[in-house]
C-alpha atoms as a PDB file:
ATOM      1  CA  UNK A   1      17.863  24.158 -14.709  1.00  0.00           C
ATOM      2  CA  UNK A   2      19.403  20.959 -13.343  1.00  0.00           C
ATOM      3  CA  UNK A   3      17.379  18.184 -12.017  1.00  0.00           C
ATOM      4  CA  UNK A   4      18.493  18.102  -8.819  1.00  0.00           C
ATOM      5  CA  UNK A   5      17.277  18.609  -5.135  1.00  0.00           C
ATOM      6  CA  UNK A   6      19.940  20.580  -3.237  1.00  0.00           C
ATOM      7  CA  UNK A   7      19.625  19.539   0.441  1.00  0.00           C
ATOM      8  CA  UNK A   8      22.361  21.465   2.288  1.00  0.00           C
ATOM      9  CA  UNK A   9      23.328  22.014   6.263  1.00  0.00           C
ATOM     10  CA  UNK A  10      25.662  22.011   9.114  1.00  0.00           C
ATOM     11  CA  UNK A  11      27.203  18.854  10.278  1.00  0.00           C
ATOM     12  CA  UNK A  12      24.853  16.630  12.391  1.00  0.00           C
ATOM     13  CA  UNK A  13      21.470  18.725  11.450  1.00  0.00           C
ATOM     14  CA  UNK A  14      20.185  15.654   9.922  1.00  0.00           C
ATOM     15  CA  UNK A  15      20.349  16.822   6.246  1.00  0.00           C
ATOM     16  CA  UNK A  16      21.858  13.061   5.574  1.00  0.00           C
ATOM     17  CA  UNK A  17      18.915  11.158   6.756  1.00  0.00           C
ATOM     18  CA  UNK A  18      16.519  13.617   5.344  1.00  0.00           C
ATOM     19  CA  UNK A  19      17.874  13.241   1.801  1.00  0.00           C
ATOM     20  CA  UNK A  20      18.531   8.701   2.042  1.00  0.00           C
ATOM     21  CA  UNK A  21      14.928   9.042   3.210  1.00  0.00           C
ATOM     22  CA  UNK A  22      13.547  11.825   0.552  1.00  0.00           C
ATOM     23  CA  UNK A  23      15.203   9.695  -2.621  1.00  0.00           C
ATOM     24  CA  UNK A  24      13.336   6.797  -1.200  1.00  0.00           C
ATOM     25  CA  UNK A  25      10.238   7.859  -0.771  1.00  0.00           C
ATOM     26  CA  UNK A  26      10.670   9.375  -4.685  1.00  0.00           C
ATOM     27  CA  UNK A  27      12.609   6.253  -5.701  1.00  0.00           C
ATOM     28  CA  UNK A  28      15.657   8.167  -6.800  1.00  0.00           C
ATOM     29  CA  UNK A  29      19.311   8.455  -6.755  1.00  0.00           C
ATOM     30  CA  UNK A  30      20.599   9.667  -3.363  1.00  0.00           C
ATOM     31  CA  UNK A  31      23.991  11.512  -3.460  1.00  0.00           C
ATOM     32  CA  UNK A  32      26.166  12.252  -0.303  1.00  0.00           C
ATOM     33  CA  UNK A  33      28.281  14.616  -1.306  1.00  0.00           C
ATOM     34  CA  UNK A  34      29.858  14.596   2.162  1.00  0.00           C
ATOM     35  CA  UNK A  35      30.952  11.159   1.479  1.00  0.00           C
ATOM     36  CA  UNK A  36      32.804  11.723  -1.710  1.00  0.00           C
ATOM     37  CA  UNK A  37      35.572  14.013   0.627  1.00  0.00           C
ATOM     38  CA  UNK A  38      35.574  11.634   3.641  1.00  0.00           C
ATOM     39  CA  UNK A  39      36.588   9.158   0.161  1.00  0.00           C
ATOM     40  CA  UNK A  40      39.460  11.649  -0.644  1.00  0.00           C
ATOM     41  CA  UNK A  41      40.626  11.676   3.420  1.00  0.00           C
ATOM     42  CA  UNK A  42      40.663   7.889   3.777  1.00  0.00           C
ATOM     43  CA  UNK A  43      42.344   7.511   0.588  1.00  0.00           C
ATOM     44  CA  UNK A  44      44.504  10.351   1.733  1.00  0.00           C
ATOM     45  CA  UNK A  45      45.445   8.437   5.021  1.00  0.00           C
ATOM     46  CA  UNK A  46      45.788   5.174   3.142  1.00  0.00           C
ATOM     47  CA  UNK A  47      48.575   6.076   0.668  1.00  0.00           C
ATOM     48  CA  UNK A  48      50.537   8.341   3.385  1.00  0.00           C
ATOM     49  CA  UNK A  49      49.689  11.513   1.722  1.00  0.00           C
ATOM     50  CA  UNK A  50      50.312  15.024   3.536  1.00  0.00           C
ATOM     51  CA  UNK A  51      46.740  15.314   4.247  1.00  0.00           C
ATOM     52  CA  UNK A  52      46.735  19.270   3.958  1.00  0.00           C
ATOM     53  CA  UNK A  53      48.124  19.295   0.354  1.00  0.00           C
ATOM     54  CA  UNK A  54      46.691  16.939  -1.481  1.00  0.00           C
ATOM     55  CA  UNK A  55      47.918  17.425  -5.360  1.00  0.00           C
ATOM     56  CA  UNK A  56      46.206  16.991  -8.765  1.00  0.00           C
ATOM     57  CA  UNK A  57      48.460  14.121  -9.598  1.00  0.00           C
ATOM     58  CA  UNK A  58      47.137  12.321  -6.374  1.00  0.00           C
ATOM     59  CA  UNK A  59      43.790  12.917  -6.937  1.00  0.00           C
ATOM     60  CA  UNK A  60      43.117  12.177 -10.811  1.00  0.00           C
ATOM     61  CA  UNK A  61      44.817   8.543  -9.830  1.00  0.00           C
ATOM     62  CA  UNK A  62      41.414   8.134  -7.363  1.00  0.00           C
ATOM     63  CA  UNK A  63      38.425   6.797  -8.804  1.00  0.00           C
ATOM     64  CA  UNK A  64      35.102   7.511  -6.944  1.00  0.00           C
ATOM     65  CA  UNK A  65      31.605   6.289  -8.258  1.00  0.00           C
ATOM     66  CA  UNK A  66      28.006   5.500  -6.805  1.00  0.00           C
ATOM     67  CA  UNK A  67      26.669   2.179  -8.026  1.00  0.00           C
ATOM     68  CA  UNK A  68      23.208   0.677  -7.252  1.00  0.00           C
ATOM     69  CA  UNK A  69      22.692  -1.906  -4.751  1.00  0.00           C
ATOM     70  CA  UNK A  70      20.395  -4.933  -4.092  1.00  0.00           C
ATOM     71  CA  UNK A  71      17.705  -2.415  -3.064  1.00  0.00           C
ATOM     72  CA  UNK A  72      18.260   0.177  -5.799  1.00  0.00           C
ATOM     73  CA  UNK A  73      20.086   2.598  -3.456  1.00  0.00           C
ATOM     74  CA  UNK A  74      23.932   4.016  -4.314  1.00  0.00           C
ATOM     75  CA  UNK A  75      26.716   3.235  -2.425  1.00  0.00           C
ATOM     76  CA  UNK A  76      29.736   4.877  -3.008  1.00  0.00           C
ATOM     77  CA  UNK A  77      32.671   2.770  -4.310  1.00  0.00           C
ATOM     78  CA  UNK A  78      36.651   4.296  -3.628  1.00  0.00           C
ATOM     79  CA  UNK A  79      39.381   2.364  -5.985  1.00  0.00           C
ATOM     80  CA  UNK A  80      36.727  -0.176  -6.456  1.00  0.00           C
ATOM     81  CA  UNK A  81      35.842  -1.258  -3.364  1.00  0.00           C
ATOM     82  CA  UNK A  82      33.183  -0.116  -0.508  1.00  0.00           C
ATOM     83  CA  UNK A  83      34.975   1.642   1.957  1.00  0.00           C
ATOM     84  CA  UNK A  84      32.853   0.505   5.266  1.00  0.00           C
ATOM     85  CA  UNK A  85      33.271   1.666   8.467  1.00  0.00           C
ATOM     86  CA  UNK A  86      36.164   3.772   7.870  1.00  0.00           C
ATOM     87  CA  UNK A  87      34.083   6.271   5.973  1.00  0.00           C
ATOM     88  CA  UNK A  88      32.622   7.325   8.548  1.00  0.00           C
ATOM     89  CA  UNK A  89      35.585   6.928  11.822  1.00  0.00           C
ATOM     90  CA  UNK A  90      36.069  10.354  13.637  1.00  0.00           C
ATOM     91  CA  UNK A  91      39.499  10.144  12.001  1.00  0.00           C
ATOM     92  CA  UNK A  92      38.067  10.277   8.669  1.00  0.00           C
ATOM     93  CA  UNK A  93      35.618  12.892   9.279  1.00  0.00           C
ATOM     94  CA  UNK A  94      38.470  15.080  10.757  1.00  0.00           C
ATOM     95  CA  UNK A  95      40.669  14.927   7.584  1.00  0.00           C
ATOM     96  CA  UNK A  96      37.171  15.473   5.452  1.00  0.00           C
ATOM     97  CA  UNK A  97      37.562  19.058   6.771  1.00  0.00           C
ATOM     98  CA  UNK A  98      40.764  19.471   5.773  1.00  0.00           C
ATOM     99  CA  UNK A  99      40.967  18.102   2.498  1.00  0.00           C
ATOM    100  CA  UNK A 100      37.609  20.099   1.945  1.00  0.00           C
ATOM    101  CA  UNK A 101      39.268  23.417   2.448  1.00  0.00           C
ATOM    102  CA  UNK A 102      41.912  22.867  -0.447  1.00  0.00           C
ATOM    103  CA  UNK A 103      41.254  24.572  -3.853  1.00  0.00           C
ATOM    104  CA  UNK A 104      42.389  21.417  -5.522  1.00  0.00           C
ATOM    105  CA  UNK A 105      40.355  19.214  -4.041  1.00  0.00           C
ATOM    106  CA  UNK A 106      37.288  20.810  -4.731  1.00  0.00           C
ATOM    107  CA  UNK A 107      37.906  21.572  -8.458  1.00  0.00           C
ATOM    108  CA  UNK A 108      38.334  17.943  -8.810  1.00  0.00           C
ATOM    109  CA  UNK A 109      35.232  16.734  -6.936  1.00  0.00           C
ATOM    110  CA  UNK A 110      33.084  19.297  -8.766  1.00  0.00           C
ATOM    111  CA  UNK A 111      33.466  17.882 -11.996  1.00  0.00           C
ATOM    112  CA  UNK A 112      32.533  14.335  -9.946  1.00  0.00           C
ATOM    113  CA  UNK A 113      29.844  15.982  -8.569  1.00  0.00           C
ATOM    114  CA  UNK A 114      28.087  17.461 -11.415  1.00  0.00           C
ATOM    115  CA  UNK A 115      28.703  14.091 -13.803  1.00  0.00           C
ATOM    116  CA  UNK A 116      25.599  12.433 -11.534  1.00  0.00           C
ATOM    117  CA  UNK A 117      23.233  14.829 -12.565  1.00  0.00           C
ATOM    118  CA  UNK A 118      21.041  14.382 -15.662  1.00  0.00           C
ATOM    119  CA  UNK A 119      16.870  14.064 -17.266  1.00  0.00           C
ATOM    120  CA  UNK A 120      16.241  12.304 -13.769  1.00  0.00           C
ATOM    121  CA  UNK A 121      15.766  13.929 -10.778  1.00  0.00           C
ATOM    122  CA  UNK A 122      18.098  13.148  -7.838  1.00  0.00           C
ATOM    123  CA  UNK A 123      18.650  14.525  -3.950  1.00  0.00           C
ATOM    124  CA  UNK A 124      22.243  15.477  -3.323  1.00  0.00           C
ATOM    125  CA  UNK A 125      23.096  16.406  -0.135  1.00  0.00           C
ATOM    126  CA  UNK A 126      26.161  18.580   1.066  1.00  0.00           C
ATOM    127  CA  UNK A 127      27.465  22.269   2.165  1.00  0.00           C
ATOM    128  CA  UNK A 128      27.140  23.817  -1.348  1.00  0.00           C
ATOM    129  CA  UNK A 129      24.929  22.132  -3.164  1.00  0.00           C
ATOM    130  CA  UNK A 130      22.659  25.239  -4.310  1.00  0.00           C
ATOM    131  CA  UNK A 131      25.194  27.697  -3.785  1.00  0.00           C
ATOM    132  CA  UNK A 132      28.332  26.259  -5.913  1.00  0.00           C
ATOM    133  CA  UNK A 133      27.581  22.887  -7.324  1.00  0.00           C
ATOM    134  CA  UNK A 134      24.610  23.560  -8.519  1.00  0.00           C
ATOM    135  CA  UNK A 135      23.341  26.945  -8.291  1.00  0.00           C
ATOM    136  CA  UNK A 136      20.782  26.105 -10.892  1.00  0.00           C
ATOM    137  CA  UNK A 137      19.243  23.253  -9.123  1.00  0.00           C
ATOM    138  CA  UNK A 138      15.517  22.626  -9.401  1.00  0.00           C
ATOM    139  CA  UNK A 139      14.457  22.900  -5.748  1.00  0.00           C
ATOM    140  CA  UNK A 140      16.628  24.069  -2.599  1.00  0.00           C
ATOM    141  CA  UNK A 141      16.678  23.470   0.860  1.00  0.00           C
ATOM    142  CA  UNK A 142      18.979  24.425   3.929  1.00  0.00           C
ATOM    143  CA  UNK A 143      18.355  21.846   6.605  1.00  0.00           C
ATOM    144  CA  UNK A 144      19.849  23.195  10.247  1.00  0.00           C
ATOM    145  CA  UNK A 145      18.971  22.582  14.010  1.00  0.00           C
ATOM    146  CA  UNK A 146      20.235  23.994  17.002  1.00  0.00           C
ATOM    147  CA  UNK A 147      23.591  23.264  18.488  1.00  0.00           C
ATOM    148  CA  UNK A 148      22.529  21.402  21.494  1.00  0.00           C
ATOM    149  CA  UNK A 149      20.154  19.000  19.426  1.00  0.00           C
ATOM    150  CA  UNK A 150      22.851  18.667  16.356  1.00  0.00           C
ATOM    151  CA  UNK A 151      25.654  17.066  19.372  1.00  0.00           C
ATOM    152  CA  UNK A 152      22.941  14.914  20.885  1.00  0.00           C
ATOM    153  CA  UNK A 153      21.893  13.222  16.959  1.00  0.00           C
ATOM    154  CA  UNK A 154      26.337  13.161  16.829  1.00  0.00           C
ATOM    155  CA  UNK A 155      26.467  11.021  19.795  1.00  0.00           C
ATOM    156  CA  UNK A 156      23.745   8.501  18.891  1.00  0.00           C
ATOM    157  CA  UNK A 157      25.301   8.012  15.682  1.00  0.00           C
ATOM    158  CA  UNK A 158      27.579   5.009  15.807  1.00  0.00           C
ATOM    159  CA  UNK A 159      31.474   5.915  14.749  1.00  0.00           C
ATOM    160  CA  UNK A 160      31.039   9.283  14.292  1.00  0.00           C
ATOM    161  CA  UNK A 161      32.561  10.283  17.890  1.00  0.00           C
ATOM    162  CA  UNK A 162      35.575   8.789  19.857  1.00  0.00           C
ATOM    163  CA  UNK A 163      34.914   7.280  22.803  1.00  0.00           C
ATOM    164  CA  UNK A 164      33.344   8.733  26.181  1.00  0.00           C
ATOM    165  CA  UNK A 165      33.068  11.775  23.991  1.00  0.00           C
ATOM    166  CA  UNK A 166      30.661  14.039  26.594  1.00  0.00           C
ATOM    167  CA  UNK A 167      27.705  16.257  25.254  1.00  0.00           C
ATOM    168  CA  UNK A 168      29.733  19.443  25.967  1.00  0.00           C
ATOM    169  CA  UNK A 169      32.800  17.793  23.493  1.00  0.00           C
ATOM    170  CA  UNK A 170      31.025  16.855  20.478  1.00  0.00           C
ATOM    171  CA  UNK A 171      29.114  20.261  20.765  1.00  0.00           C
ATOM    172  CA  UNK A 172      32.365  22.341  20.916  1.00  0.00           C
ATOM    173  CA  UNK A 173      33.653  20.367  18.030  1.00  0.00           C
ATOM    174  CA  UNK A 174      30.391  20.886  16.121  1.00  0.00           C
ATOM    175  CA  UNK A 175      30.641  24.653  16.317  1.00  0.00           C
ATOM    176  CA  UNK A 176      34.656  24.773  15.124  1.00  0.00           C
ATOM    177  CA  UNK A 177      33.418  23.037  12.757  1.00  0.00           C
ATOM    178  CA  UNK A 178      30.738  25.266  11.864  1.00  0.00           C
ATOM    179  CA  UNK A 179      33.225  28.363  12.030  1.00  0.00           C
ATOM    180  CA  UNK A 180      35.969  26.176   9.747  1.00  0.00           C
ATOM    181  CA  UNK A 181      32.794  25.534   6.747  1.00  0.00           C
ATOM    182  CA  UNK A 182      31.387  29.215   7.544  1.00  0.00           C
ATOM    183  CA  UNK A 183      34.857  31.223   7.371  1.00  0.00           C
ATOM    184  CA  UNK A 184      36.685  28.978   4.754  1.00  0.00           C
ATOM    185  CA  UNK A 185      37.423  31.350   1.633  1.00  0.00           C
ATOM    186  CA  UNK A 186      36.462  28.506  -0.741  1.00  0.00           C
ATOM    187  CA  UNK A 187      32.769  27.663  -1.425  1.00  0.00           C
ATOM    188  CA  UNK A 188      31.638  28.338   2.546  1.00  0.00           C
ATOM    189  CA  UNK A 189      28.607  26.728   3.908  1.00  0.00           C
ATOM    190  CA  UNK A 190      25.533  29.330   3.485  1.00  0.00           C
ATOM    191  CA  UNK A 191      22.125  29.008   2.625  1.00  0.00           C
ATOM    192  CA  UNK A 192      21.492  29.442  -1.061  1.00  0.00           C
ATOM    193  CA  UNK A 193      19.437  32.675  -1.489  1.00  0.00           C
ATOM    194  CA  UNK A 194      16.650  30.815  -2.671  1.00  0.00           C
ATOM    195  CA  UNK A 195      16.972  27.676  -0.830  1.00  0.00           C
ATOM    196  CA  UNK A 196      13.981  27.409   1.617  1.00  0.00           C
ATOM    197  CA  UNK A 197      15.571  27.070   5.262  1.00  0.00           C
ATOM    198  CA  UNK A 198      14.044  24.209   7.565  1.00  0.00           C
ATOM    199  CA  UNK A 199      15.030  24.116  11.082  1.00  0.00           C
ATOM    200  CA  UNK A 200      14.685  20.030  12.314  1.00  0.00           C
ATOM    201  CA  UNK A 201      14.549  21.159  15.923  1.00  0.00           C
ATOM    202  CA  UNK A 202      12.095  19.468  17.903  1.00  0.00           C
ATOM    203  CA  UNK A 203      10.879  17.404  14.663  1.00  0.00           C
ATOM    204  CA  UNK A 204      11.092  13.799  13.696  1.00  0.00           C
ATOM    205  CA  UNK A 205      12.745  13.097  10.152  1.00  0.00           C
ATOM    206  CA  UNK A 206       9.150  11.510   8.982  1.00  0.00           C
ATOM    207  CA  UNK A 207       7.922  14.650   9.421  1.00  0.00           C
ATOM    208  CA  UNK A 208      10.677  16.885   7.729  1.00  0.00           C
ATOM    209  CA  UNK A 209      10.265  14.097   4.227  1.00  0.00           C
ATOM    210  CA  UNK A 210       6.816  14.530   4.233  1.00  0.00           C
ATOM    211  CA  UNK A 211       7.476  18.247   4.223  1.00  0.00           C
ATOM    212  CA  UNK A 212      10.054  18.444   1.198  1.00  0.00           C
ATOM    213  CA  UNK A 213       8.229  15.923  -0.261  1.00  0.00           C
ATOM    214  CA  UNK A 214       4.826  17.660  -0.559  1.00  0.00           C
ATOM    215  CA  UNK A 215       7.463  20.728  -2.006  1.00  0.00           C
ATOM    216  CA  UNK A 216       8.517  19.026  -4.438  1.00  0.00           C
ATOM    217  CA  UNK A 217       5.356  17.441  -5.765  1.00  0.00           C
ATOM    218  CA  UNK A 218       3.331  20.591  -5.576  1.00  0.00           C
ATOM    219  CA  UNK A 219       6.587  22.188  -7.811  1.00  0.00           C
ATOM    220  CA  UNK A 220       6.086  19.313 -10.172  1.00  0.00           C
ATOM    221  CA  UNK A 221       2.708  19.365 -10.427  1.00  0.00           C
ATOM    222  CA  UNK A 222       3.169  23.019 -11.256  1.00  0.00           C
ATOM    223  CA  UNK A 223       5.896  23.043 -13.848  1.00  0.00           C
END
C-alpha cells in the first residue's frame, strides 16, 4: 500500500486548496499533479512544439521536480526555474488538456509521479490519483461540487479566466472540460471505487480539512 492520500476531482471543485491546506495541517509534502501537465504545456508553448503531439524525445529532455521552500512547502521547478504566473494563464491550462490526453505524455509523467511517493505520507492531488497512479494508495477521496458553484470559485481565482469572462462562459467551459477528462480513452477522470466522494457545495474549505483530516487520523490510529 503506498503512502499516499489520493485527493481527486473536476476542475475548479476545490480539490487544490483542500489538499495545500490538508498537507499543512499534517505537515507533509503536497503534490499537484495538475501542475506537473500545465509544466509540460508551457514548456510545450515555449520551445514551439506541436502542442497535440508531443514526442518522447521532447519530453525526456524536460526536467520537472518539487523542492521545499522557506516554509517547508513544494514548489514545482520546470528546467530549473519556477515557472510563475504562466502556470497557471488560461493559455496554459488550455494546452494542459491537450497534452493530458496523449498516451505519451502520461507514460512519462507517471513514472514522475510515482518517484514522490515513499515511508512518508503525502497528499497528491489530480484526476487519477486512486484510479491509475496510485490505485493502491492509503486513503481516497473524490472532491466535486456542482457546476454553478465550481465557475463561481473559477472566476475568483486570479489568471485562471480571460478577461470579462461571464458566469455562463467559464461554466460552459467547465463542463467541456468535464466531458474531454470523462470521455478521454486514457486514464478518464472517475471516482476510484473506494475513494470516499465529498461534495464541497455549500461548505467552506476549513470545514472539508477538518473532515479528511479526522479520516485520516482515525485510519491511522487504526492501522
Amino acid at each position: 500500500m503506498s503512502n499516499v492520500i489520493a485527493i481527486d476531482g473536476p476542475a475548479a471543485s476545490g480539490k487544490s486548496t483542500a489538499a495545500r491546506l490538508l498537507a499543512e495541517r499534517l505537515n507533509i509534502a503536497y503534490v499537484n499533479t495538475g501542475s506537473l501537465y500545465r509544466a509540460v504545456a508551457l514548456a510545450a508553448r515555449r520551445a514551439g512544439q506541436e502542442m497535440g503531439a508531443l514526442s518522447p524525445e521532447f519530453l525526456n529532455t524536460l526536467k520537472l521536480e518539487y523542492v521545499p521552500d522557506q516554509n517547508g512547502r513544494y514548489e514545482l521547478k520546470l528546467d530549473g526555474s519556477l515557472p510563475g504566473a504562466e502556470l497557471r494563464s488560461a493559455e496554459t491550462a488550455s494546452g494542459a488538456s491537450l497534452v493530458a490526453t496523449q498516451l505519451a505524455v502520461r507514460d512519462y509523467l507517471l513514472g514522475v509521479q510515482r518517484s514522490f511517493a515513499g515511508e512518508k505520507l503525502i497528499v497528491m492531488e489530480g484526476r487519477d490519483i486512486g484510479t491509475v497512479i496510485f490505485p493502491d494508495a492509503r486513503y481516497k477521496f473524490f472532491i466535486t461540487a456542482t457546476p454553478e458553484e465550481r465557475a463561481r470559485r473559477r472566476l475568483a481565482q486570479s489568471g485562471e479566466v480571460t478577461d470579462g469572462a461571464t458566469l455562463a462562459e467559464v461554466a460552459k467551459a467547465i463542463a467541456e472540460r468535464d466531458r474531454q477528462d470523462s470521455e478521454r480513452r486514457i486514464a478518464p477522470l472517475k471516482p476510484a471505487p473506494d475513494a470516499e466522494l465529498i461534495d464541497t457545495t455549500g461548505f467552506a474549505v476549513g470545514e472539508v480539512v477538518d473532515y479528511i483530516v479526522k479520516k485520516v487520523q482515525a485510519g491511522t490510529e487504526e492501522k
